[in-house]
PDB file of N, CA and C in Angstrom:
ATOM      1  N   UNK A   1       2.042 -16.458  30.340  1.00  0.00           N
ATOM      2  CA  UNK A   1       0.718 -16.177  29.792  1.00  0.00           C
ATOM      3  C   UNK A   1       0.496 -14.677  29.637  1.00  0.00           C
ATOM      4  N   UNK A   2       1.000 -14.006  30.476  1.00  0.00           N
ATOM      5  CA  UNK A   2       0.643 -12.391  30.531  1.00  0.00           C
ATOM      6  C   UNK A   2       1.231 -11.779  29.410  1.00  0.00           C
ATOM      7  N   UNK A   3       2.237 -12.154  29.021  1.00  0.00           N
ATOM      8  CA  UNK A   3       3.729 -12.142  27.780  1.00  0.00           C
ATOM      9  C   UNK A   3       2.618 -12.217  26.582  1.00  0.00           C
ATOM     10  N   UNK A   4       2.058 -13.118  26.574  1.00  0.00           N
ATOM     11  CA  UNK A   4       1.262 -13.646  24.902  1.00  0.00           C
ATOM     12  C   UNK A   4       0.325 -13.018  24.988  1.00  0.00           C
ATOM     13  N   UNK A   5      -0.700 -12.794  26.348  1.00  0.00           N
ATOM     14  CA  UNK A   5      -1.918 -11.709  26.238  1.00  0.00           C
ATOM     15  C   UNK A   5      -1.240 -10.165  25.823  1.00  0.00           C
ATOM     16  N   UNK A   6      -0.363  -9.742  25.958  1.00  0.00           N
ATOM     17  CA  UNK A   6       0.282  -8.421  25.869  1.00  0.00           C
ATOM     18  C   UNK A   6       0.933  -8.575  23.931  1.00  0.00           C
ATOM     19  N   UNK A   7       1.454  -9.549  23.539  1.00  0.00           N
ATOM     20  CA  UNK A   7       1.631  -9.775  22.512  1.00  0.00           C
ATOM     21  C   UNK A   7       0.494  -9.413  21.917  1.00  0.00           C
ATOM     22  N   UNK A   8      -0.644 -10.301  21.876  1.00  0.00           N
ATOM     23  CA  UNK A   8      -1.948 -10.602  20.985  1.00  0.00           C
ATOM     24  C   UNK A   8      -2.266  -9.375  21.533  1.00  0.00           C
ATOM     25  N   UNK A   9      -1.997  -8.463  22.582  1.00  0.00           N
ATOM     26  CA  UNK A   9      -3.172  -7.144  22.514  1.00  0.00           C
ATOM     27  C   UNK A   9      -2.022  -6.232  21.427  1.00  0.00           C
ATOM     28  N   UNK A  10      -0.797  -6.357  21.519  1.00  0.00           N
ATOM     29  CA  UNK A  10       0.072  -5.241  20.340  1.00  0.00           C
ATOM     30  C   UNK A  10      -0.467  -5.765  19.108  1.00  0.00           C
ATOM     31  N   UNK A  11      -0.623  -7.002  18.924  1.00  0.00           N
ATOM     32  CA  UNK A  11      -0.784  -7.420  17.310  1.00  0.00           C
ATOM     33  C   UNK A  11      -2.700  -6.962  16.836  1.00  0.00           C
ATOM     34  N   UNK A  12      -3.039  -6.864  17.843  1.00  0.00           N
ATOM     35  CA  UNK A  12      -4.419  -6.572  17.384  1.00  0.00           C
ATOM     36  C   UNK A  12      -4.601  -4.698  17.393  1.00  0.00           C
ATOM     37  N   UNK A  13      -3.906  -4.454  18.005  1.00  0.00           N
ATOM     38  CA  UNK A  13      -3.637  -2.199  17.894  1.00  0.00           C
ATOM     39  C   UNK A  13      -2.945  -2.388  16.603  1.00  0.00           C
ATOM     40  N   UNK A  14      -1.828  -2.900  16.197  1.00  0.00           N
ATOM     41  CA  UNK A  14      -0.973  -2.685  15.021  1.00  0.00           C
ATOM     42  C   UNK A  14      -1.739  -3.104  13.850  1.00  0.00           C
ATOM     43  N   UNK A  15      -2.659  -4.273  13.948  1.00  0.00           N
ATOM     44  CA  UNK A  15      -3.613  -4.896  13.154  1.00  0.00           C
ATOM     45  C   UNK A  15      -4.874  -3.878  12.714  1.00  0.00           C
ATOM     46  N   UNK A  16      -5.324  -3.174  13.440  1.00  0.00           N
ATOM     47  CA  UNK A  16      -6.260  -2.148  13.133  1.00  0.00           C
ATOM     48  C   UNK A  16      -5.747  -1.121  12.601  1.00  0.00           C
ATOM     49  N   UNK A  17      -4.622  -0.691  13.027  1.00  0.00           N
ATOM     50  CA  UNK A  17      -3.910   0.550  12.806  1.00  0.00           C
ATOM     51  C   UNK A  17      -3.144   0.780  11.256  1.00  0.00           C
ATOM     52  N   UNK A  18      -3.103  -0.977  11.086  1.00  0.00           N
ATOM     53  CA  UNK A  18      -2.356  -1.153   9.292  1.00  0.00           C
ATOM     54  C   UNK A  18      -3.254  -0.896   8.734  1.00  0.00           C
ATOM     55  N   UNK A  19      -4.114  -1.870   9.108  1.00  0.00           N
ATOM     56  CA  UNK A  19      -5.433  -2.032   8.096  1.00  0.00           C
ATOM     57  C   UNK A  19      -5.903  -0.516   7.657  1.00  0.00           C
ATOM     58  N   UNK A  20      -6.290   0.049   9.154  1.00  0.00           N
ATOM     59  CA  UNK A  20      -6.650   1.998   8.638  1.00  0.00           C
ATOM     60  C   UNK A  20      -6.049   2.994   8.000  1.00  0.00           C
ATOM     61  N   UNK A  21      -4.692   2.720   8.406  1.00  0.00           N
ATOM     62  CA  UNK A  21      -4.010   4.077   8.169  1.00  0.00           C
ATOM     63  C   UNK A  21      -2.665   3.481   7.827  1.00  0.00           C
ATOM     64  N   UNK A  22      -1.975   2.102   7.837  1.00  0.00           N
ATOM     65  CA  UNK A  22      -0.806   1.541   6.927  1.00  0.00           C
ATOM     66  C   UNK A  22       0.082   1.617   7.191  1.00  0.00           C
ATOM     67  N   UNK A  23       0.258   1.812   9.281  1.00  0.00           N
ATOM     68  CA  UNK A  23       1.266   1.822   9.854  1.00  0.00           C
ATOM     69  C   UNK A  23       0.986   0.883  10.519  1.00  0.00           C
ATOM     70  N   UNK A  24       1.851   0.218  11.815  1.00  0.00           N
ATOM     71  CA  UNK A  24       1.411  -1.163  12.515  1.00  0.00           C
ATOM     72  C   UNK A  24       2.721  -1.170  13.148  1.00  0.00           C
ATOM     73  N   UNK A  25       3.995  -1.468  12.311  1.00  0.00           N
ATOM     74  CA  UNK A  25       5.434  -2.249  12.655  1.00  0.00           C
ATOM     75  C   UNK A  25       6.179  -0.991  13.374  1.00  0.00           C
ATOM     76  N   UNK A  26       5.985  -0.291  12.997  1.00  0.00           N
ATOM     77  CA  UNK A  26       7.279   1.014  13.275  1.00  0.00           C
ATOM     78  C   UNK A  26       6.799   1.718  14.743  1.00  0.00           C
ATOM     79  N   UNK A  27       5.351   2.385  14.354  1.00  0.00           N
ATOM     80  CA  UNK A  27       4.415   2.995  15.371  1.00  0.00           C
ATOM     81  C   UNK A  27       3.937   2.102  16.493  1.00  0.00           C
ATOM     82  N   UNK A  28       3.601   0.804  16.205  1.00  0.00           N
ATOM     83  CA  UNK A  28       3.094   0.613  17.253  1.00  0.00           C
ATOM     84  C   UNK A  28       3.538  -0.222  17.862  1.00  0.00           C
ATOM     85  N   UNK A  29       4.242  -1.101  16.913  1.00  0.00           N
ATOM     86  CA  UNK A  29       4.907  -2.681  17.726  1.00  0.00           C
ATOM     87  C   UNK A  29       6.351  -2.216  18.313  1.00  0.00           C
ATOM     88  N   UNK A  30       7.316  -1.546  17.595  1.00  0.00           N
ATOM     89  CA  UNK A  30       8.272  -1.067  18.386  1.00  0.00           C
ATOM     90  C   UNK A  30       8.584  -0.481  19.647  1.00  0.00           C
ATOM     91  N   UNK A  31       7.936   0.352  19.688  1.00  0.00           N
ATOM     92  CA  UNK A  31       7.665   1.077  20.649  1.00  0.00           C
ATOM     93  C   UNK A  31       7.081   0.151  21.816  1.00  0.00           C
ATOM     94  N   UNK A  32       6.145  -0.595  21.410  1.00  0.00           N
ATOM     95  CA  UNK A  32       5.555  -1.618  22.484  1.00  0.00           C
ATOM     96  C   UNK A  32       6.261  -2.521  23.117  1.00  0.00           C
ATOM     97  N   UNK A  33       7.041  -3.307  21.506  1.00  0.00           N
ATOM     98  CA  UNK A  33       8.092  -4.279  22.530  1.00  0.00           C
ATOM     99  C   UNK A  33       9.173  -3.885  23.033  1.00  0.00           C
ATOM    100  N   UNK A  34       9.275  -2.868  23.281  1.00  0.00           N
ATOM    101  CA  UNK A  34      10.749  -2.502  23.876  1.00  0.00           C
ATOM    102  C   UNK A  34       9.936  -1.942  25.501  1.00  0.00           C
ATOM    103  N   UNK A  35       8.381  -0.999  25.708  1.00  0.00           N
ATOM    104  CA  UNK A  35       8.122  -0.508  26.598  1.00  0.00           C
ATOM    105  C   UNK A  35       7.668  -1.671  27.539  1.00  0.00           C
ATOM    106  N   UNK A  36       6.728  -2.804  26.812  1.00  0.00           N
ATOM    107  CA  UNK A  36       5.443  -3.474  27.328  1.00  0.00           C
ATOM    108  C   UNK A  36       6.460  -4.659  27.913  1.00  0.00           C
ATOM    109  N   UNK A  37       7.391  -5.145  26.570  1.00  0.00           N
ATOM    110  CA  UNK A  37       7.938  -6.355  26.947  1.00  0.00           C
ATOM    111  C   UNK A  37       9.487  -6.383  26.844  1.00  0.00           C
ATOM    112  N   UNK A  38       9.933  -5.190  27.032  1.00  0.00           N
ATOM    113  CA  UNK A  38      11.391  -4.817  27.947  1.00  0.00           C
ATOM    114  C   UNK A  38      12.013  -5.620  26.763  1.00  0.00           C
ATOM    115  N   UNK A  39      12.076  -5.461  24.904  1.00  0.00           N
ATOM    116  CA  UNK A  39      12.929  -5.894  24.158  1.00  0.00           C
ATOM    117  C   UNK A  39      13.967  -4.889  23.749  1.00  0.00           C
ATOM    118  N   UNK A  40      14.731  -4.994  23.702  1.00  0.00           N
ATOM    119  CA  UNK A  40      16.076  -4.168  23.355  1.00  0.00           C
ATOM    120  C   UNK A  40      15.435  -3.323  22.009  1.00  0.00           C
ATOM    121  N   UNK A  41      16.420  -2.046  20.993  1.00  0.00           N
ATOM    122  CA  UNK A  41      16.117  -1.601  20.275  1.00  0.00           C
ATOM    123  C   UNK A  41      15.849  -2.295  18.803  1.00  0.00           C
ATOM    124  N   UNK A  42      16.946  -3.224  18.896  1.00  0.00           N
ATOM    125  CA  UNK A  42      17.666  -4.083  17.774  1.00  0.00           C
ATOM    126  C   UNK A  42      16.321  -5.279  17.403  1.00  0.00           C
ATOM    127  N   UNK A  43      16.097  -5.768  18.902  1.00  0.00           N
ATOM    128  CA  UNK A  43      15.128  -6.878  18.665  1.00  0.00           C
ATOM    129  C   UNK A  43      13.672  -6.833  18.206  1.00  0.00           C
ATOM    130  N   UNK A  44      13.563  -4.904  18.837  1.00  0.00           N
ATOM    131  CA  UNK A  44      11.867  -4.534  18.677  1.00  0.00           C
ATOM    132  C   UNK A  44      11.970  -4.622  17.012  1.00  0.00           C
ATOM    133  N   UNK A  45      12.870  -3.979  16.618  1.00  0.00           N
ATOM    134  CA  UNK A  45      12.557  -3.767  14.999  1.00  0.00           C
ATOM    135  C   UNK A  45      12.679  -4.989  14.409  1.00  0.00           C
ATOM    136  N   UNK A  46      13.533  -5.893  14.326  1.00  0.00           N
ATOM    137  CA  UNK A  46      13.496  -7.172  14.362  1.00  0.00           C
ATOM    138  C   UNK A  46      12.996  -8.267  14.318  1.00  0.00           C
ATOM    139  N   UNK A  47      11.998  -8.273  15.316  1.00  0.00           N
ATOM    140  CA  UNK A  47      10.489  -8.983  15.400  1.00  0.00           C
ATOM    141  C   UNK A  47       9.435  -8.366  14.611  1.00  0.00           C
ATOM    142  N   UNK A  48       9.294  -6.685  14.935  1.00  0.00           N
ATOM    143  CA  UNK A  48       8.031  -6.181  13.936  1.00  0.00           C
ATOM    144  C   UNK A  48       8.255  -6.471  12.636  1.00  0.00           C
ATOM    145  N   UNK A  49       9.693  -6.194  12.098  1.00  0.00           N
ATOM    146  CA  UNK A  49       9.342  -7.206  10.682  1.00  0.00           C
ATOM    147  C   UNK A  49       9.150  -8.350  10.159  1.00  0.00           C
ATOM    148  N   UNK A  50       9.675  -9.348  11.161  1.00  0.00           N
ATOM    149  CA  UNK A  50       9.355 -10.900  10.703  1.00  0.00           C
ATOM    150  C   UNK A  50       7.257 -10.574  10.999  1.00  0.00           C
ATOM    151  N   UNK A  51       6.846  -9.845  11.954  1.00  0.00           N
ATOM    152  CA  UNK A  51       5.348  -9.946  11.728  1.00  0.00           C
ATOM    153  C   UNK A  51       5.075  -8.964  10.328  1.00  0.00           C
ATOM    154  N   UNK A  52       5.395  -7.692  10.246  1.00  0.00           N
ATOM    155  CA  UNK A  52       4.820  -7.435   9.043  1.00  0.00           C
ATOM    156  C   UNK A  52       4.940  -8.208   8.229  1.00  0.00           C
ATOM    157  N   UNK A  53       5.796  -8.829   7.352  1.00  0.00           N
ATOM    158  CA  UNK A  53       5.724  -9.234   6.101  1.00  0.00           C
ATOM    159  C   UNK A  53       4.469 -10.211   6.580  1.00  0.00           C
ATOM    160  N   UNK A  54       3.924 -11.289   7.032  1.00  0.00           N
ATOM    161  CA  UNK A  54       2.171 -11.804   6.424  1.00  0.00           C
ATOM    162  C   UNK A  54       1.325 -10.664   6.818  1.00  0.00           C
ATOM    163  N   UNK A  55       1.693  -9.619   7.597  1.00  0.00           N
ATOM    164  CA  UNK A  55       0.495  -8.798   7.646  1.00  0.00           C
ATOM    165  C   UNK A  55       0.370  -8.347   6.184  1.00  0.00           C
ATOM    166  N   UNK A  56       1.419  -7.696   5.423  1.00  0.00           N
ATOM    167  CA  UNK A  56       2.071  -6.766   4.507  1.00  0.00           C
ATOM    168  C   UNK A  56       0.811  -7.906   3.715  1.00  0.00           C
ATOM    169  N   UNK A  57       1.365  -9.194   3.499  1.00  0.00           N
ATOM    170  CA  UNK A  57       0.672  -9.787   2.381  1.00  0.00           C
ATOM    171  C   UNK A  57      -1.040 -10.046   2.657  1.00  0.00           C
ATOM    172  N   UNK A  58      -1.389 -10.028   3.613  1.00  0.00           N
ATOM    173  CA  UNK A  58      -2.770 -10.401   3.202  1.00  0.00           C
ATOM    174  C   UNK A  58      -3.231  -9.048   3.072  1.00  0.00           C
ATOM    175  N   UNK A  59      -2.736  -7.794   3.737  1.00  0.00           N
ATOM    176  CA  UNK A  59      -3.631  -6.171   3.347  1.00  0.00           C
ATOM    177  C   UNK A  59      -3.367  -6.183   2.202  1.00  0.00           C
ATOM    178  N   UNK A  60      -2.307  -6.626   1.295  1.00  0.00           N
ATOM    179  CA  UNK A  60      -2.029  -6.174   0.007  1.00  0.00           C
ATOM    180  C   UNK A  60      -3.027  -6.947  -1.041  1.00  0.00           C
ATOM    181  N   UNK A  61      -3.747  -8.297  -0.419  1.00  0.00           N
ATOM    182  CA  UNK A  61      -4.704  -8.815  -1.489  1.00  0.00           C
ATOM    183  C   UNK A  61      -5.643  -8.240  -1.046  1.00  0.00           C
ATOM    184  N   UNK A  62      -5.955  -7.927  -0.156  1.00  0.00           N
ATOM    185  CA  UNK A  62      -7.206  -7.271   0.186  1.00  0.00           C
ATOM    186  C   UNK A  62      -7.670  -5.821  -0.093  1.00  0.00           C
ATOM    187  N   UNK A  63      -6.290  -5.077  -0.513  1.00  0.00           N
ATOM    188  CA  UNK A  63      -6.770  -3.762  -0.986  1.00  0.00           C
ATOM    189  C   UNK A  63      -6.836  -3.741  -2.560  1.00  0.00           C
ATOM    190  N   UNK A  64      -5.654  -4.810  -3.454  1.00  0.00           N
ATOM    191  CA  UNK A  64      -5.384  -4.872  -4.262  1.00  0.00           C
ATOM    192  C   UNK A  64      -6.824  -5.300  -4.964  1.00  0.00           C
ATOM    193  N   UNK A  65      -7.404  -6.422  -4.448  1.00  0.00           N
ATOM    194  CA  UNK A  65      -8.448  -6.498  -4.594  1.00  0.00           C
ATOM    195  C   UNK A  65      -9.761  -5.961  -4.721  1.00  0.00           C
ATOM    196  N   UNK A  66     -10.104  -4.759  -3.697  1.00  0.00           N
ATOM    197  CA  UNK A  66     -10.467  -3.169  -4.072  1.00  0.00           C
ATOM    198  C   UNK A  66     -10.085  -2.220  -4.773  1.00  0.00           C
ATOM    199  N   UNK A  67      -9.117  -2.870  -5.954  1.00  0.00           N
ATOM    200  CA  UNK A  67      -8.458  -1.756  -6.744  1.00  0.00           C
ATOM    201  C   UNK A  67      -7.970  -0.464  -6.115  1.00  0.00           C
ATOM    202  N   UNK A  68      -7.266  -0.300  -4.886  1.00  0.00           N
ATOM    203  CA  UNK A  68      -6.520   0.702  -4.389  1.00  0.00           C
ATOM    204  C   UNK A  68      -5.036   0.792  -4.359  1.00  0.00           C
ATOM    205  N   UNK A  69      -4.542  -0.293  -4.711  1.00  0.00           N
ATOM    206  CA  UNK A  69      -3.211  -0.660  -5.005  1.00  0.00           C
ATOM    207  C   UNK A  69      -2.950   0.139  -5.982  1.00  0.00           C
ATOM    208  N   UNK A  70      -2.234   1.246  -6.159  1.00  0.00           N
ATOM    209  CA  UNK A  70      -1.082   1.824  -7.454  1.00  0.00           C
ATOM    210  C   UNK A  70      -0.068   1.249  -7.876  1.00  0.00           C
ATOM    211  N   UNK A  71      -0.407   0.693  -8.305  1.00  0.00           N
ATOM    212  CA  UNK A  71       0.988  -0.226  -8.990  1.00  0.00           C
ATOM    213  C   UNK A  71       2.245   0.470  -9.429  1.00  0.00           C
ATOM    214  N   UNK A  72       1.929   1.281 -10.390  1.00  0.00           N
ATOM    215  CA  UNK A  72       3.050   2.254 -10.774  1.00  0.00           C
ATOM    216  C   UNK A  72       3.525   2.595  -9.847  1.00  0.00           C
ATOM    217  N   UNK A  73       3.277   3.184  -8.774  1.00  0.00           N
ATOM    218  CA  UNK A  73       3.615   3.584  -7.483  1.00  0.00           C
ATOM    219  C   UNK A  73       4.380   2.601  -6.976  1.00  0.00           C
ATOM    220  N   UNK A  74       3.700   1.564  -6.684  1.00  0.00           N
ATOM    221  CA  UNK A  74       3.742   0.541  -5.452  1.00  0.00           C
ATOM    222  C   UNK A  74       5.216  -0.077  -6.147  1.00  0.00           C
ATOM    223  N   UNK A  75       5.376  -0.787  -7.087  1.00  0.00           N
ATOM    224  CA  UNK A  75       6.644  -1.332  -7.844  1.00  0.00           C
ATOM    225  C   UNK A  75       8.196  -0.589  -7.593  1.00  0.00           C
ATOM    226  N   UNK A  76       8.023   0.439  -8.316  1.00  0.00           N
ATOM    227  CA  UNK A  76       9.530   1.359  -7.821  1.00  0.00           C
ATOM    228  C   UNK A  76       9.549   1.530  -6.464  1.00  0.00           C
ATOM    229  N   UNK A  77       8.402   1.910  -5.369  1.00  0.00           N
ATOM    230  CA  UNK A  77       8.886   1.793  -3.596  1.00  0.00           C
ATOM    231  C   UNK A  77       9.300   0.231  -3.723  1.00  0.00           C
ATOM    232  N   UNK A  78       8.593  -0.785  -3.895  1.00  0.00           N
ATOM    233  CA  UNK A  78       8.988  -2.084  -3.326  1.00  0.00           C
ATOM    234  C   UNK A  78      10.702  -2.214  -3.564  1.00  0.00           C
ATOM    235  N   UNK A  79      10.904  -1.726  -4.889  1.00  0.00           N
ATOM    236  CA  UNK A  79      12.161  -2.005  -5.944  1.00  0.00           C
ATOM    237  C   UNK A  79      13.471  -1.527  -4.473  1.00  0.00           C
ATOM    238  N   UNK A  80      13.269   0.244  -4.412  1.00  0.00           N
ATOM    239  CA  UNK A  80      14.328   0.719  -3.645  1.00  0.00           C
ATOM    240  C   UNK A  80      13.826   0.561  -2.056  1.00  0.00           C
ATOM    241  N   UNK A  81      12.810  -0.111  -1.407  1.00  0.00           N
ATOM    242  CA  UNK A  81      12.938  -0.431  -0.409  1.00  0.00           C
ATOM    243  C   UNK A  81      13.609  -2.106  -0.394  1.00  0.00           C
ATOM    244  N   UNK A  82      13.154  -2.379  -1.589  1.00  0.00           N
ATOM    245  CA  UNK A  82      14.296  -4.090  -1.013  1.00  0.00           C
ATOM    246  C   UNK A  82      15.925  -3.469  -1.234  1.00  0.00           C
ATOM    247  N   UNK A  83      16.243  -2.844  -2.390  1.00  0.00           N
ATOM    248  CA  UNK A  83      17.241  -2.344  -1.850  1.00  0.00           C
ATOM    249  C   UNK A  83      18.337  -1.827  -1.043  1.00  0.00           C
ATOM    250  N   UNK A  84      17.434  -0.811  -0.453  1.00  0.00           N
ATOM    251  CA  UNK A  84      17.756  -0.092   0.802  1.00  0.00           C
ATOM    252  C   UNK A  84      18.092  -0.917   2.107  1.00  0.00           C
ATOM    253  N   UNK A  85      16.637  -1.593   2.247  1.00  0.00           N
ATOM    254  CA  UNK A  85      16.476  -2.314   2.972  1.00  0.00           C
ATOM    255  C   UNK A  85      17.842  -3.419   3.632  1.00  0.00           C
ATOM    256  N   UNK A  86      18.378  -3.847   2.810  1.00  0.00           N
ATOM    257  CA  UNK A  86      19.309  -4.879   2.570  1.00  0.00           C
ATOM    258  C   UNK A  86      20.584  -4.395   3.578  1.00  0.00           C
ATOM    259  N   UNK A  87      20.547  -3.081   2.915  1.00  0.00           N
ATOM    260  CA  UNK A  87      22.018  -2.024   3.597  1.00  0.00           C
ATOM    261  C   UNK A  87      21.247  -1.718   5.282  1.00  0.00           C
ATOM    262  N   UNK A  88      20.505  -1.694   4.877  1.00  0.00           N
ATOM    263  CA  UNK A  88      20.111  -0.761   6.821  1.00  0.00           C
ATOM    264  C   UNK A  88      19.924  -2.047   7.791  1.00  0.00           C
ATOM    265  N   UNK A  89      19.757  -2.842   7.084  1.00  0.00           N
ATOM    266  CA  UNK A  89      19.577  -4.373   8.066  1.00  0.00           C
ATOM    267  C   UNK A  89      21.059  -4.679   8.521  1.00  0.00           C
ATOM    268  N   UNK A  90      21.843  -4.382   8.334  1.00  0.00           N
ATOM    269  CA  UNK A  90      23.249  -4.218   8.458  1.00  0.00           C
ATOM    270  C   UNK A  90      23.850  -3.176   8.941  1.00  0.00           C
ATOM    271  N   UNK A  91      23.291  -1.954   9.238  1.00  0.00           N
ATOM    272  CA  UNK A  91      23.745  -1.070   9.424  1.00  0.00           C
ATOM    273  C   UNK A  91      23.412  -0.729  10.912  1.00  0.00           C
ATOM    274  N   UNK A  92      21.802  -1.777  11.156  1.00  0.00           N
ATOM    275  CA  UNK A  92      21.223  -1.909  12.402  1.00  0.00           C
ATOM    276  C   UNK A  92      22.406  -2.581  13.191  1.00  0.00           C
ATOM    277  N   UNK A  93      22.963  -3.498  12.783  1.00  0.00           N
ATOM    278  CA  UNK A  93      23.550  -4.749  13.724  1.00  0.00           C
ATOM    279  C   UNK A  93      24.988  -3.806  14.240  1.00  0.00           C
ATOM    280  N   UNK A  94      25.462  -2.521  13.265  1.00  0.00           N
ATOM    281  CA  UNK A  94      26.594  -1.815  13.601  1.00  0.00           C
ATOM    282  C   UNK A  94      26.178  -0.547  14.817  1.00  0.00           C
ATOM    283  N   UNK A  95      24.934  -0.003  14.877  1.00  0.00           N
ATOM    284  CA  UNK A  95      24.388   1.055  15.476  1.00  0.00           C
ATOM    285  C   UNK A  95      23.988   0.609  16.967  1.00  0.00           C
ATOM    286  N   UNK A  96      24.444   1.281  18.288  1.00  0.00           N
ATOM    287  CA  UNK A  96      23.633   1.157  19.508  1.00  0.00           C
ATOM    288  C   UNK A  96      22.423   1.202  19.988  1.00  0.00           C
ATOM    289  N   UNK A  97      22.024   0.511  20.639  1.00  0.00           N
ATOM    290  CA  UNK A  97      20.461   0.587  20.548  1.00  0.00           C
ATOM    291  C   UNK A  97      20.292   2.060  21.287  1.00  0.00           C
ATOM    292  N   UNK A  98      20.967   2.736  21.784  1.00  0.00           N
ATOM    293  CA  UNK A  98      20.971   4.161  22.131  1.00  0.00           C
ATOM    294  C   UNK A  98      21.091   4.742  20.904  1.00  0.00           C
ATOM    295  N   UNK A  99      21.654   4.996  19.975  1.00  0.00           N
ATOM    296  CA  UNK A  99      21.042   5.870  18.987  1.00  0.00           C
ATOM    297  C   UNK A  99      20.426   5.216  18.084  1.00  0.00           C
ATOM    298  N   UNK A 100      20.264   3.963  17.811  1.00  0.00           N
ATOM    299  CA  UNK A 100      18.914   3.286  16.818  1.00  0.00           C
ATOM    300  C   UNK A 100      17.317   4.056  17.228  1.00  0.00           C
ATOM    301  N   UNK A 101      17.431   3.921  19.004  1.00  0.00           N
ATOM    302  CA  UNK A 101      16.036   4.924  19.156  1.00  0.00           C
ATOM    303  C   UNK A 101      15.997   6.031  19.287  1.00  0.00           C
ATOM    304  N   UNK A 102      17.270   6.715  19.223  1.00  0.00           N
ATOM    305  CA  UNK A 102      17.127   8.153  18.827  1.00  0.00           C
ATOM    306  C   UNK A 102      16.694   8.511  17.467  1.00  0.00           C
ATOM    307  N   UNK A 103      17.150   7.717  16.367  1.00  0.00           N
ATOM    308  CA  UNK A 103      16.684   8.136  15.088  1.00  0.00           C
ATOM    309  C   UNK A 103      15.807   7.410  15.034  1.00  0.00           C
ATOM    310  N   UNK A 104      14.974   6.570  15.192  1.00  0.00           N
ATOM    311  CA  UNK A 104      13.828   6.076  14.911  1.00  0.00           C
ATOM    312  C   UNK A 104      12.648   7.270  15.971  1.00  0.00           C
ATOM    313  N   UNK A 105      12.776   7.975  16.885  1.00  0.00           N
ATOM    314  CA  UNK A 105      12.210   8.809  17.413  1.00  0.00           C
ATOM    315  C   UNK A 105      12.148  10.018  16.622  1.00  0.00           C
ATOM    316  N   UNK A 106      13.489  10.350  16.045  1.00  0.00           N
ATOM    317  CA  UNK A 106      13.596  11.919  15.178  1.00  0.00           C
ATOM    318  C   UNK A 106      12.626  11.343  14.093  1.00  0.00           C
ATOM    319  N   UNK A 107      12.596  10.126  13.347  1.00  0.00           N
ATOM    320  CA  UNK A 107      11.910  10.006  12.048  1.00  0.00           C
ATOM    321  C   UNK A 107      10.581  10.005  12.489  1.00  0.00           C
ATOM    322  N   UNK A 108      10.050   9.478  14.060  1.00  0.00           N
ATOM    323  CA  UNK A 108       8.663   9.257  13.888  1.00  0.00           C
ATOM    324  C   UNK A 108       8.237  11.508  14.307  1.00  0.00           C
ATOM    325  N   UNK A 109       9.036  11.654  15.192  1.00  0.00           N
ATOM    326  CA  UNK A 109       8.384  12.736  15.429  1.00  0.00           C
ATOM    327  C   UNK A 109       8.271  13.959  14.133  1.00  0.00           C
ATOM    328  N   UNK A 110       9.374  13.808  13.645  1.00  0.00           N
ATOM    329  CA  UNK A 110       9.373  14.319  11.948  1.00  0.00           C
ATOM    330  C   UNK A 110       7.888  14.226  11.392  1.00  0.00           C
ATOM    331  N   UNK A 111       8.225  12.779  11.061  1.00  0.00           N
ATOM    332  CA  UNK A 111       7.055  12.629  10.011  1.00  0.00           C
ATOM    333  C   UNK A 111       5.630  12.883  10.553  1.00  0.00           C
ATOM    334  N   UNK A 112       5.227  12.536  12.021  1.00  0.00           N
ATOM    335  CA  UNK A 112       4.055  13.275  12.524  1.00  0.00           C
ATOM    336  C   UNK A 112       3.646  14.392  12.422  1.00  0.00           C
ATOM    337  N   UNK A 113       4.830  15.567  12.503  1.00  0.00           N
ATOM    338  CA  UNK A 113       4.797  16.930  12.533  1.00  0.00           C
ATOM    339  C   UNK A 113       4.340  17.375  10.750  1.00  0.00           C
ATOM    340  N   UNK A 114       5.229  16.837  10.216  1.00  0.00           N
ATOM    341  CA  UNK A 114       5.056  17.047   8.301  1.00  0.00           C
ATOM    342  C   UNK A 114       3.162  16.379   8.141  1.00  0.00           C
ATOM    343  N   UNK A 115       3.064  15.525   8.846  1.00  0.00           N
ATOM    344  CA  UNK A 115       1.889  15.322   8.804  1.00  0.00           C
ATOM    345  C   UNK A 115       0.592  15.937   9.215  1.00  0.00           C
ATOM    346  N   UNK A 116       0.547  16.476  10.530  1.00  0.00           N
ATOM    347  CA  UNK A 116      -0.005  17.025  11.285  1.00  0.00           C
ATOM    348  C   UNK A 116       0.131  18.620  10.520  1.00  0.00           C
ATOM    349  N   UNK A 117       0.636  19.078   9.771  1.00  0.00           N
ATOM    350  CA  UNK A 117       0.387  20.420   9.141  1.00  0.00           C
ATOM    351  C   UNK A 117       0.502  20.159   7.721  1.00  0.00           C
ATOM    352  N   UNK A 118       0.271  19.090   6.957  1.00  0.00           N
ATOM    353  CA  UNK A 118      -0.030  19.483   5.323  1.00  0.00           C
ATOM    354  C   UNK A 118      -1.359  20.070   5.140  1.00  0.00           C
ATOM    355  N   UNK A 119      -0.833  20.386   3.853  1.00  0.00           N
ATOM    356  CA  UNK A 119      -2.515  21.366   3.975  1.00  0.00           C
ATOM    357  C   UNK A 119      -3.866  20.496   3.134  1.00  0.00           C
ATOM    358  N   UNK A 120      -3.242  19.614   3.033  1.00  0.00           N
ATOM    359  CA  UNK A 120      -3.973  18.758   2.074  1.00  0.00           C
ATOM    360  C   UNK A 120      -4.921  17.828   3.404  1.00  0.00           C
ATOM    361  N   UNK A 121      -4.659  17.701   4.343  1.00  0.00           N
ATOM    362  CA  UNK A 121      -4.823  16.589   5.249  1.00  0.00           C
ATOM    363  C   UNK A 121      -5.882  17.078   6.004  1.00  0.00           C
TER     364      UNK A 121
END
């Protein structure tokens, strides 16, 4: 029982956190199931995507629906992330979960930092 209350409390932080700002799987569930519920590197990422994709789809009618969706945009990412995607799902199953969270740490602390000083922001 403590397992599923700790679940439903990650899915409801990642759930607010998509909805606001359009992160959820990477930031918050990874990190969680590997700290909260002792899942390996391989499995955290693993699970957060079998949950994103219905999260992915109902924010996407719901913004799409507010006309915030860029399509032009949105089409070519979807295009070379199914792409990509395909190769790194494979590339996971070859990598140690010792350096899977090393580079998933360099990318998050990266992109925080690029974030945390644009000047636009």
């Amino acid at each position: 029982m403590k397992t599923i209350l700790i679940a439903l409390s990650i899915g409801c932080l990642a759930g607010v956190l998509a909805g606001l700002c359009g992160v959820g799987g990477g930031i918050v569930m990874v990190p969680a199931f590997t700290f909260l519920l002792g899942m390996d590197q391989k499995a955290a990422v693993a699970t957060s995507m079998a949950v994103i994709a219905p999260t992915a789809l109902l924010a996407i009618s719901k913004f799409a629906g507010a006309g915030l969706v860029h399509w032009q945009i949105a089409v070519p990412v979807m295009i070379g992330s199914i792409l990509t995607t395909y190769f790194a799902t494979d590339w996971l199953k070859d990598l140690s979960n010792q350096t899977l969270t090393k580079i998933f740490a360099i990318a998050m602390i990266s992109i925080g930092v690029l974030m945390l000083f644009r000047k636009d922001g």
